[in-house]
PDB file of N, CA and C in Angstrom:
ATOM      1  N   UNK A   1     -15.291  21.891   1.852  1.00  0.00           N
ATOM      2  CA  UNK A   1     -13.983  21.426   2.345  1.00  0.00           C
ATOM      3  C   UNK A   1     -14.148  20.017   2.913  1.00  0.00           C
ATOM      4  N   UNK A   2     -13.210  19.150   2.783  1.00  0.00           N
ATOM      5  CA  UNK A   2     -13.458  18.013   2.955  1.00  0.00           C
ATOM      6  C   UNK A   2     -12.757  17.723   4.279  1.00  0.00           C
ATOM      7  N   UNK A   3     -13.190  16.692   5.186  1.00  0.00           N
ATOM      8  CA  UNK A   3     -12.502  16.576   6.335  1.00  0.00           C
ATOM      9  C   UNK A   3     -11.418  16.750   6.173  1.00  0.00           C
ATOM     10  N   UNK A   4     -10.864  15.501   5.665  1.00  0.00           N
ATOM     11  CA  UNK A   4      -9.709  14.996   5.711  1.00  0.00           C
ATOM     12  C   UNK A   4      -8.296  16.072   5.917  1.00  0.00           C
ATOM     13  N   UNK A   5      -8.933  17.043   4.893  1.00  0.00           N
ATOM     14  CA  UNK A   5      -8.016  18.212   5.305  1.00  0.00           C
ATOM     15  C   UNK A   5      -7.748  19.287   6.567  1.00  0.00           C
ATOM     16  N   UNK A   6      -8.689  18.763   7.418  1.00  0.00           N
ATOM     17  CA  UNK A   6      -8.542  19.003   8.594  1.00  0.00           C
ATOM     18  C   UNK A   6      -7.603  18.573   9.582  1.00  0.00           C
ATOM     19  N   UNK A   7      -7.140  17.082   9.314  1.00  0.00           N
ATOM     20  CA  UNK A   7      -6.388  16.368   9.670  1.00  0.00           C
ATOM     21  C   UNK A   7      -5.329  17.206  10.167  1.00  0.00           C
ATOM     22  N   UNK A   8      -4.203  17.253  11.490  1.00  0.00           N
ATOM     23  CA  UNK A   8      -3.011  17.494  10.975  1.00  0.00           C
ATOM     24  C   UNK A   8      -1.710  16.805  10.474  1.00  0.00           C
ATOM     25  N   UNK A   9      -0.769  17.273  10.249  1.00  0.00           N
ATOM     26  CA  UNK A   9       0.339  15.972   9.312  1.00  0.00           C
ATOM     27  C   UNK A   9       0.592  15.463  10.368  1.00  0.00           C
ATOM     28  N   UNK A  10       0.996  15.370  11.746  1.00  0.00           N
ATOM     29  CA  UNK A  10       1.156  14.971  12.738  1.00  0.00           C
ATOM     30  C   UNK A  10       0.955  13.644  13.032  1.00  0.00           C
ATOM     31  N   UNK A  11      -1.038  13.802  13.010  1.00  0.00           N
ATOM     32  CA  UNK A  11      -1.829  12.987  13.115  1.00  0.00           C
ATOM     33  C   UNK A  11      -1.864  12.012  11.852  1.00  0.00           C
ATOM     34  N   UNK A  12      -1.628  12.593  11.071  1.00  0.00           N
ATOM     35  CA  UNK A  12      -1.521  11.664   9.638  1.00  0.00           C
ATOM     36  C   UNK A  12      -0.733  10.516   9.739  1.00  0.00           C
ATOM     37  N   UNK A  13       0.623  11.272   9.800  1.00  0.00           N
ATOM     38  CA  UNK A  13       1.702  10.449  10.322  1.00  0.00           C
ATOM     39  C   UNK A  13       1.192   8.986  11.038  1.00  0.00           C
ATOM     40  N   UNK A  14       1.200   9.503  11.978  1.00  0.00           N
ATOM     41  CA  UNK A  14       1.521   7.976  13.305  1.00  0.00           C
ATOM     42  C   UNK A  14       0.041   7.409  13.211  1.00  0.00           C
ATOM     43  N   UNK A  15      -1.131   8.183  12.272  1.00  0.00           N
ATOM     44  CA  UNK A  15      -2.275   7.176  11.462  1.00  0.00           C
ATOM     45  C   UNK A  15      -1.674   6.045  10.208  1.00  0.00           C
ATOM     46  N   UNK A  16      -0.523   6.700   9.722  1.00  0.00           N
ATOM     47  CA  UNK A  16       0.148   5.549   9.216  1.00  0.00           C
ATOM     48  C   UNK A  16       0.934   4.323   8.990  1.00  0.00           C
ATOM     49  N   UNK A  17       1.363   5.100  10.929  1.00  0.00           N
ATOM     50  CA  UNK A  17       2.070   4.222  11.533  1.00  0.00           C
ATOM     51  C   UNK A  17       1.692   3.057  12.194  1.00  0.00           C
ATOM     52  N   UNK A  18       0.127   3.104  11.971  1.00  0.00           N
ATOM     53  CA  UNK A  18      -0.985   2.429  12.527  1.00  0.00           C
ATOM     54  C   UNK A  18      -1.397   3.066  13.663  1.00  0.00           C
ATOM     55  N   UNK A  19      -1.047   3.883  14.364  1.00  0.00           N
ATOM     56  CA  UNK A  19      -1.750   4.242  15.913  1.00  0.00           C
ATOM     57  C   UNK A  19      -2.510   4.949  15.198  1.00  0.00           C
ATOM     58  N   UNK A  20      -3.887   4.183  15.569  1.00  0.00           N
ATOM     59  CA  UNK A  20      -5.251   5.231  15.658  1.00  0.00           C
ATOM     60  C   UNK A  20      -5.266   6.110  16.707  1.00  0.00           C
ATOM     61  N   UNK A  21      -5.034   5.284  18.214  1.00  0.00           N
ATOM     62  CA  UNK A  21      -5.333   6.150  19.023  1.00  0.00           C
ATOM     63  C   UNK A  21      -4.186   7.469  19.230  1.00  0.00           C
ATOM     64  N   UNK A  22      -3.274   7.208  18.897  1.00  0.00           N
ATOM     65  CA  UNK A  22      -2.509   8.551  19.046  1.00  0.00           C
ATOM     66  C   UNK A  22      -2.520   9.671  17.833  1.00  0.00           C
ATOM     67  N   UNK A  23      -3.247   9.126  16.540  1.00  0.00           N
ATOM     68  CA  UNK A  23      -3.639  10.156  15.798  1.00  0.00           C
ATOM     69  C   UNK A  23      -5.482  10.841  16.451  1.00  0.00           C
ATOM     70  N   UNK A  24      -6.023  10.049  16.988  1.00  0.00           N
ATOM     71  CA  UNK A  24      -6.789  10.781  17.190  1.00  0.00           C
ATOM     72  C   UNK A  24      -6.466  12.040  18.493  1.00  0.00           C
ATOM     73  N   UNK A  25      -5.768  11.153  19.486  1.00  0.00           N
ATOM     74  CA  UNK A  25      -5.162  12.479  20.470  1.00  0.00           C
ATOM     75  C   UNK A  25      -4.611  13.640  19.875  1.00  0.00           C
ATOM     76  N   UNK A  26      -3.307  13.492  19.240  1.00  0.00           N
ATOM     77  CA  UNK A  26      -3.137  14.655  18.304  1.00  0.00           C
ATOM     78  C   UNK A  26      -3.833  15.522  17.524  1.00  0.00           C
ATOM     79  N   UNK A  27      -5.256  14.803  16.459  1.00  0.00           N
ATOM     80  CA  UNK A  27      -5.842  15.606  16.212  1.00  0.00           C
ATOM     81  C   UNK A  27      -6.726  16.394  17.228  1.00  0.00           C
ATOM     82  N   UNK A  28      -6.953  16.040  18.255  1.00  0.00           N
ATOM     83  CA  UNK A  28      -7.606  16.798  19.419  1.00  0.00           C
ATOM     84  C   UNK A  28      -6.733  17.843  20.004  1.00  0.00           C
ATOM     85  N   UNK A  29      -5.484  17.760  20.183  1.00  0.00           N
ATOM     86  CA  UNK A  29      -4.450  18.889  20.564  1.00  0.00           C
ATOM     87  C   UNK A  29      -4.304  19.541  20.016  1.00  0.00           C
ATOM     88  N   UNK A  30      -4.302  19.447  18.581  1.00  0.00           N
ATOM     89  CA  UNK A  30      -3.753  20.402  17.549  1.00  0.00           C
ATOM     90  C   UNK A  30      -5.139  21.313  16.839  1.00  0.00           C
ATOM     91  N   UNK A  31      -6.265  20.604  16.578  1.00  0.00           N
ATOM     92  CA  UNK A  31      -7.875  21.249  16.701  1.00  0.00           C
ATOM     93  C   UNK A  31      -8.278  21.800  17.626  1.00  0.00           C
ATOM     94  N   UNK A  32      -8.193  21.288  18.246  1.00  0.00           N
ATOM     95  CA  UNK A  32      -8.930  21.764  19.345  1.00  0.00           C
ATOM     96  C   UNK A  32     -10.484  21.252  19.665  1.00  0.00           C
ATOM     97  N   UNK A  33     -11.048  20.183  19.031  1.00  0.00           N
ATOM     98  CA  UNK A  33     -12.091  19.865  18.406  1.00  0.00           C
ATOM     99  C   UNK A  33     -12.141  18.992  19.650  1.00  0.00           C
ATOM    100  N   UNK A  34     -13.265  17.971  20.196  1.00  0.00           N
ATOM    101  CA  UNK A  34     -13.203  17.439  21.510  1.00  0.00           C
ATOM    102  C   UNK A  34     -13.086  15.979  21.030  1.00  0.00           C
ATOM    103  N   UNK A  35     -13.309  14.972  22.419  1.00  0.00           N
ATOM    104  CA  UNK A  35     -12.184  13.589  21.688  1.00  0.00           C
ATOM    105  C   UNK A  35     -13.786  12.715  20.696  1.00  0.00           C
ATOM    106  N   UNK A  36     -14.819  13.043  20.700  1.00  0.00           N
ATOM    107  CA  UNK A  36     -16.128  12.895  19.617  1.00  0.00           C
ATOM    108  C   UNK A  36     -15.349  13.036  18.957  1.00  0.00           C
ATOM    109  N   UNK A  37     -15.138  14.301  18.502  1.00  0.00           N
ATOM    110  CA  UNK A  37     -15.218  15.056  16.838  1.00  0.00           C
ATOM    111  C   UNK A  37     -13.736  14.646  16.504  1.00  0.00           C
ATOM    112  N   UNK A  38     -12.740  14.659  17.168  1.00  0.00           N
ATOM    113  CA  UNK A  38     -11.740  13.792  16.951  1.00  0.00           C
ATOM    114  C   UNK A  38     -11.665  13.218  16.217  1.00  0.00           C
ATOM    115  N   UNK A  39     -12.382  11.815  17.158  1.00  0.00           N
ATOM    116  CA  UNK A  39     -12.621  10.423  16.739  1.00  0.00           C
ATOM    117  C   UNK A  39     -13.311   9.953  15.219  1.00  0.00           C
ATOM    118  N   UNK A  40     -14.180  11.156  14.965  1.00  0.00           N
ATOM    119  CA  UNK A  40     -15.216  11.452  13.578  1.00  0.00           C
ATOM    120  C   UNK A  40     -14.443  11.652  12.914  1.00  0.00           C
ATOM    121  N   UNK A  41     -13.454  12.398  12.565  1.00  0.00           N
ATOM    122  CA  UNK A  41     -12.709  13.482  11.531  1.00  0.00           C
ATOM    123  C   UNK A  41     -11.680  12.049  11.137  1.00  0.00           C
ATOM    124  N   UNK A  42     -10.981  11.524  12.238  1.00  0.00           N
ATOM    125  CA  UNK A  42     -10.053  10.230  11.613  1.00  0.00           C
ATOM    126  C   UNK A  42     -10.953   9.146  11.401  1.00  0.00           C
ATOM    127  N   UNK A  43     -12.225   8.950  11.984  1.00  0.00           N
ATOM    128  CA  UNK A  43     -12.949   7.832  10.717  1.00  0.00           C
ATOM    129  C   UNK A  43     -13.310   7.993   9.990  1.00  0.00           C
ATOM    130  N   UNK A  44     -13.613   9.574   9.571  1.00  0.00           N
ATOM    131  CA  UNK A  44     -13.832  10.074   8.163  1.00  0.00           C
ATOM    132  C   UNK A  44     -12.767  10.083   7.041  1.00  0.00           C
ATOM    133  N   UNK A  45     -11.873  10.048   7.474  1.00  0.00           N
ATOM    134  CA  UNK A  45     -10.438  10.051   6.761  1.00  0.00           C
ATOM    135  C   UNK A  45     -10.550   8.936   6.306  1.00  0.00           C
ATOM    136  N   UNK A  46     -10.496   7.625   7.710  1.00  0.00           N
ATOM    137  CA  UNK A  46     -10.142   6.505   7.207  1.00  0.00           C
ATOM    138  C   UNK A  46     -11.167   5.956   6.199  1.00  0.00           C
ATOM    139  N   UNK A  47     -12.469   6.386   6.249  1.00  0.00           N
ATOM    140  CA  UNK A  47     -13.796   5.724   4.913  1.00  0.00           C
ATOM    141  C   UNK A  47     -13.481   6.304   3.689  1.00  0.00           C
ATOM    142  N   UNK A  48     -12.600   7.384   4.068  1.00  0.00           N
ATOM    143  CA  UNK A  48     -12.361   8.554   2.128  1.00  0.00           C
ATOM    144  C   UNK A  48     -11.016   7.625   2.169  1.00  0.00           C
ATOM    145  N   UNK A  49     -10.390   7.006   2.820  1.00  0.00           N
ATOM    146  CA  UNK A  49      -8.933   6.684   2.596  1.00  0.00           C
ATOM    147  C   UNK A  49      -9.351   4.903   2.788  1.00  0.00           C
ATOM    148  N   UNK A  50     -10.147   4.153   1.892  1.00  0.00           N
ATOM    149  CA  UNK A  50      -9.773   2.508   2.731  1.00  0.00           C
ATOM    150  C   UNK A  50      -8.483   1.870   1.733  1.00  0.00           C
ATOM    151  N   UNK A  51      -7.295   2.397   1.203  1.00  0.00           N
ATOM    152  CA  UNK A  51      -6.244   2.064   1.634  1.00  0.00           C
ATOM    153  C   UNK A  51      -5.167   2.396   2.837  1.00  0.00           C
ATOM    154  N   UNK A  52      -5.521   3.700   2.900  1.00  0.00           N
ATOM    155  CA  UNK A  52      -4.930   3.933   4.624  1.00  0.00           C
ATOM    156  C   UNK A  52      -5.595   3.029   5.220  1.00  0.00           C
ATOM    157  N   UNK A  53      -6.897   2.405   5.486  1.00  0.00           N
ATOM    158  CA  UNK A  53      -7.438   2.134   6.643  1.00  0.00           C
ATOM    159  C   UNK A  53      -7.024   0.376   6.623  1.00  0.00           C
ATOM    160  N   UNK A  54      -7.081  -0.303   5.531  1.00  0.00           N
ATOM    161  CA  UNK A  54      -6.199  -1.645   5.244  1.00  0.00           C
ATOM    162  C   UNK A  54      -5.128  -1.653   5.562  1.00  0.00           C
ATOM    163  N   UNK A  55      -4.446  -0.651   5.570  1.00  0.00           N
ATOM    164  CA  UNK A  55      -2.534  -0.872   5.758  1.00  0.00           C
ATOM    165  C   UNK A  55      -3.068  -0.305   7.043  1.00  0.00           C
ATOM    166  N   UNK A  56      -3.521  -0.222   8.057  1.00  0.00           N
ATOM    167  CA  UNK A  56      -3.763   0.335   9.524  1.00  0.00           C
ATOM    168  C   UNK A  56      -4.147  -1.273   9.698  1.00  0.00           C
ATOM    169  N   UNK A  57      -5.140  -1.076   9.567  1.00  0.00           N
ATOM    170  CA  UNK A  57      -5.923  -3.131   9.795  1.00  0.00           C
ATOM    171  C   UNK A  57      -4.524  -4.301  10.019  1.00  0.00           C
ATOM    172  N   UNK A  58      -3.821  -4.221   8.767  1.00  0.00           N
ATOM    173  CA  UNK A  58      -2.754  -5.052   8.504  1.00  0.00           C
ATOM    174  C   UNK A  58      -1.298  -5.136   9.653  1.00  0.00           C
ATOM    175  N   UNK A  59      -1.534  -3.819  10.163  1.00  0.00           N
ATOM    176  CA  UNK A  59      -0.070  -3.166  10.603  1.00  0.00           C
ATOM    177  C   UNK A  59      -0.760  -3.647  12.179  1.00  0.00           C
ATOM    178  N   UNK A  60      -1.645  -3.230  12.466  1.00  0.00           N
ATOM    179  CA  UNK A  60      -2.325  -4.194  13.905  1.00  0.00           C
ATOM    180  C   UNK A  60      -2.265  -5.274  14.249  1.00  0.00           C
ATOM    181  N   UNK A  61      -2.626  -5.891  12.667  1.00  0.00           N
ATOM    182  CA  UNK A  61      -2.367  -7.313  12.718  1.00  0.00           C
ATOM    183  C   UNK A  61      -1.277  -8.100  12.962  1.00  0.00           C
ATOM    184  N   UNK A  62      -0.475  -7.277  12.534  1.00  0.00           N
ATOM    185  CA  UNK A  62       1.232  -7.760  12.726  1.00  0.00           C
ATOM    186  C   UNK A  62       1.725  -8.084  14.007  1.00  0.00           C
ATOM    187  N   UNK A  63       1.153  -6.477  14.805  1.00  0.00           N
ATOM    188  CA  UNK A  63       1.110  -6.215  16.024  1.00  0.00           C
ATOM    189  C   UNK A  63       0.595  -7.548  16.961  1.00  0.00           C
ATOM    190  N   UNK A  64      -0.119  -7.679  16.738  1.00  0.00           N
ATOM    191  CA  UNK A  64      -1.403  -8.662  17.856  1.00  0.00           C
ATOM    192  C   UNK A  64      -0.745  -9.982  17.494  1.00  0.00           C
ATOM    193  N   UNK A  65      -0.353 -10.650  16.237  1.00  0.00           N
ATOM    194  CA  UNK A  65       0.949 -12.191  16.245  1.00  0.00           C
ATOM    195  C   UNK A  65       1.937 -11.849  16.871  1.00  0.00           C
ATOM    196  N   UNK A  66       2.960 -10.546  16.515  1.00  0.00           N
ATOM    197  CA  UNK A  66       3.742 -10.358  17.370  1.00  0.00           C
ATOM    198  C   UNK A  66       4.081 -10.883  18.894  1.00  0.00           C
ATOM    199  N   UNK A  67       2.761 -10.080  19.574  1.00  0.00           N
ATOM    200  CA  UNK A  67       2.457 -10.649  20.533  1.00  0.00           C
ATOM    201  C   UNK A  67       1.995 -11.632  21.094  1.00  0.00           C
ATOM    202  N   UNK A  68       1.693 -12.412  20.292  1.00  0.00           N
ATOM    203  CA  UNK A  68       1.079 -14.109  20.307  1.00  0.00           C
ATOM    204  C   UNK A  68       2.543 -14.747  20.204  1.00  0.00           C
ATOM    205  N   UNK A  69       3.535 -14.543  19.502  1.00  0.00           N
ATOM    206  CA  UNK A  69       4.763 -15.294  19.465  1.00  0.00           C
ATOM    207  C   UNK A  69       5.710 -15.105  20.370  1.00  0.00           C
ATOM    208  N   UNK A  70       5.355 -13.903  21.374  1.00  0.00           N
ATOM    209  CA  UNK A  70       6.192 -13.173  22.269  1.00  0.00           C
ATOM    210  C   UNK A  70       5.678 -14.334  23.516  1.00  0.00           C
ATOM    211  N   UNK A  71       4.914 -14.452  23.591  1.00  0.00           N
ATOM    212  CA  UNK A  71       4.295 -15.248  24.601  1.00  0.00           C
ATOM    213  C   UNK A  71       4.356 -16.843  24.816  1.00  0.00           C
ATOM    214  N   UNK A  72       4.358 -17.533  23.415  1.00  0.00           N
ATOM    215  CA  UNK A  72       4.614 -18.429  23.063  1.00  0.00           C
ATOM    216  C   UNK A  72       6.119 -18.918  23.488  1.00  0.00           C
ATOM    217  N   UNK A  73       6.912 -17.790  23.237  1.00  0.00           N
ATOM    218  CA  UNK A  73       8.334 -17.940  23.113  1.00  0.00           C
ATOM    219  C   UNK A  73       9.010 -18.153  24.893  1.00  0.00           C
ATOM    220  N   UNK A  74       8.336 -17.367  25.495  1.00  0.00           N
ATOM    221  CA  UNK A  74       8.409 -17.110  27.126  1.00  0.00           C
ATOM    222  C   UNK A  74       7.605 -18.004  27.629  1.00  0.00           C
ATOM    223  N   UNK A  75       6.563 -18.730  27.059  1.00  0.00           N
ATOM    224  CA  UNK A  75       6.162 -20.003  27.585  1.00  0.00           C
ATOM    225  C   UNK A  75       7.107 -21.578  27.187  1.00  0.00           C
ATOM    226  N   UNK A  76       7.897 -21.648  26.316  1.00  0.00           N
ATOM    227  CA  UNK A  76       8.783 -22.397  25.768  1.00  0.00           C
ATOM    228  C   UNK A  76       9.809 -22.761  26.943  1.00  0.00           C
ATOM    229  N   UNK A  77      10.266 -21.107  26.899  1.00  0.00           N
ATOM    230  CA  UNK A  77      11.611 -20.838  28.285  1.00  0.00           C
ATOM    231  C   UNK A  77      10.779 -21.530  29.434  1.00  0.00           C
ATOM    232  N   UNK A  78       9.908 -20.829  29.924  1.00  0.00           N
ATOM    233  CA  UNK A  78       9.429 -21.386  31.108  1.00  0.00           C
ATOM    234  C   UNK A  78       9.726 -22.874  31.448  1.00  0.00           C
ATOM    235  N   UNK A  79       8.631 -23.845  30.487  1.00  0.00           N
ATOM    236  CA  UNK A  79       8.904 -24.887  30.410  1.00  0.00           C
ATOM    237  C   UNK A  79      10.364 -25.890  30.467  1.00  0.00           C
ATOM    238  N   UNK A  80      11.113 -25.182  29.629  1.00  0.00           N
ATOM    239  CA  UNK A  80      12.406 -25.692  29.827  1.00  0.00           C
ATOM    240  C   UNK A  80      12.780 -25.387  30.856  1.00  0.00           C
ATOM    241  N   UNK A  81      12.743 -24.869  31.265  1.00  0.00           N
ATOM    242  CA  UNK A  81      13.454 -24.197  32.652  1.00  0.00           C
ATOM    243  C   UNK A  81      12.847 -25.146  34.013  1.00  0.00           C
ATOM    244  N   UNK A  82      11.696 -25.134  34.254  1.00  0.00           N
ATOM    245  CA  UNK A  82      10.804 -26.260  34.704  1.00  0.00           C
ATOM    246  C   UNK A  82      11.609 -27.295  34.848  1.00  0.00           C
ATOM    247  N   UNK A  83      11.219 -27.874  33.131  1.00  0.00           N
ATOM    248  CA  UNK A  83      12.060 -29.475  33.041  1.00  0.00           C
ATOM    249  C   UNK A  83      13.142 -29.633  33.956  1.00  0.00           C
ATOM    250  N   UNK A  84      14.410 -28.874  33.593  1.00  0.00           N
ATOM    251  CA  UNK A  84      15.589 -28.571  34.142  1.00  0.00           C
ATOM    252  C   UNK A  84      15.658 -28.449  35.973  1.00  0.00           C
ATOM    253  N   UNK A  85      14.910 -27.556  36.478  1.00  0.00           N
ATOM    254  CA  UNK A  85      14.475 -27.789  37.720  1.00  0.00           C
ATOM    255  C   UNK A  85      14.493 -28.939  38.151  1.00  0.00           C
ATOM    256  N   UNK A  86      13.679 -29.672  37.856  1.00  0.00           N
ATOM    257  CA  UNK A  86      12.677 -30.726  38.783  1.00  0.00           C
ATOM    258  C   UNK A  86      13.663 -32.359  37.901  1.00  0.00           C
ATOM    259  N   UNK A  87      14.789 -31.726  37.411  1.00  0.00           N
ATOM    260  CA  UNK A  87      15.850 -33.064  36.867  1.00  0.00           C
ATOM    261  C   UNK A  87      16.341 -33.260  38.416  1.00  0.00           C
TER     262      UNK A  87
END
């Protein structure tokens, strides 16, 4: 039997959604397996699966500019706001 089928759809899921870490919690709730063997069973998935594990990589990535432009954007305001001040 191969891991992967251990998985539950649960955990599958929101592994696709990119959360690693909340597919591995789930698979620990729903196994019962401890947060090790967890952690093993969804990197085993993800090495039998490296297109799941690219579209996970990618979907992080999105994530982490996201947040680089979020910051950028609220440092912009700041500044203007500044300027405006000290007129």
């Amino acid at each position: 039997m191969r891991l992967a089928t251990k998985i539950p759809p649960e955990a599958l899921q929101v592994l696709r959604e990119g959360k690693l870490i909340d597919a591995i919690k789930i698979t620990r709730e729903k196994t019962g397996l401890g947060l090790k063997e967890s952690k093993d069973l969804v990197d085993q998935y993800l090495q039998d699966h490296p297109q799941e594990q690219a579209r996970i990589q990618e979907q992080l990535a999105q994530r982490s500019r996201g947040g680089i432009k979020l910051f950028v954007l609220i440092f912009f305001i700041l500044a203007i706001l500044i300027w405006f001040a000290t007129k």
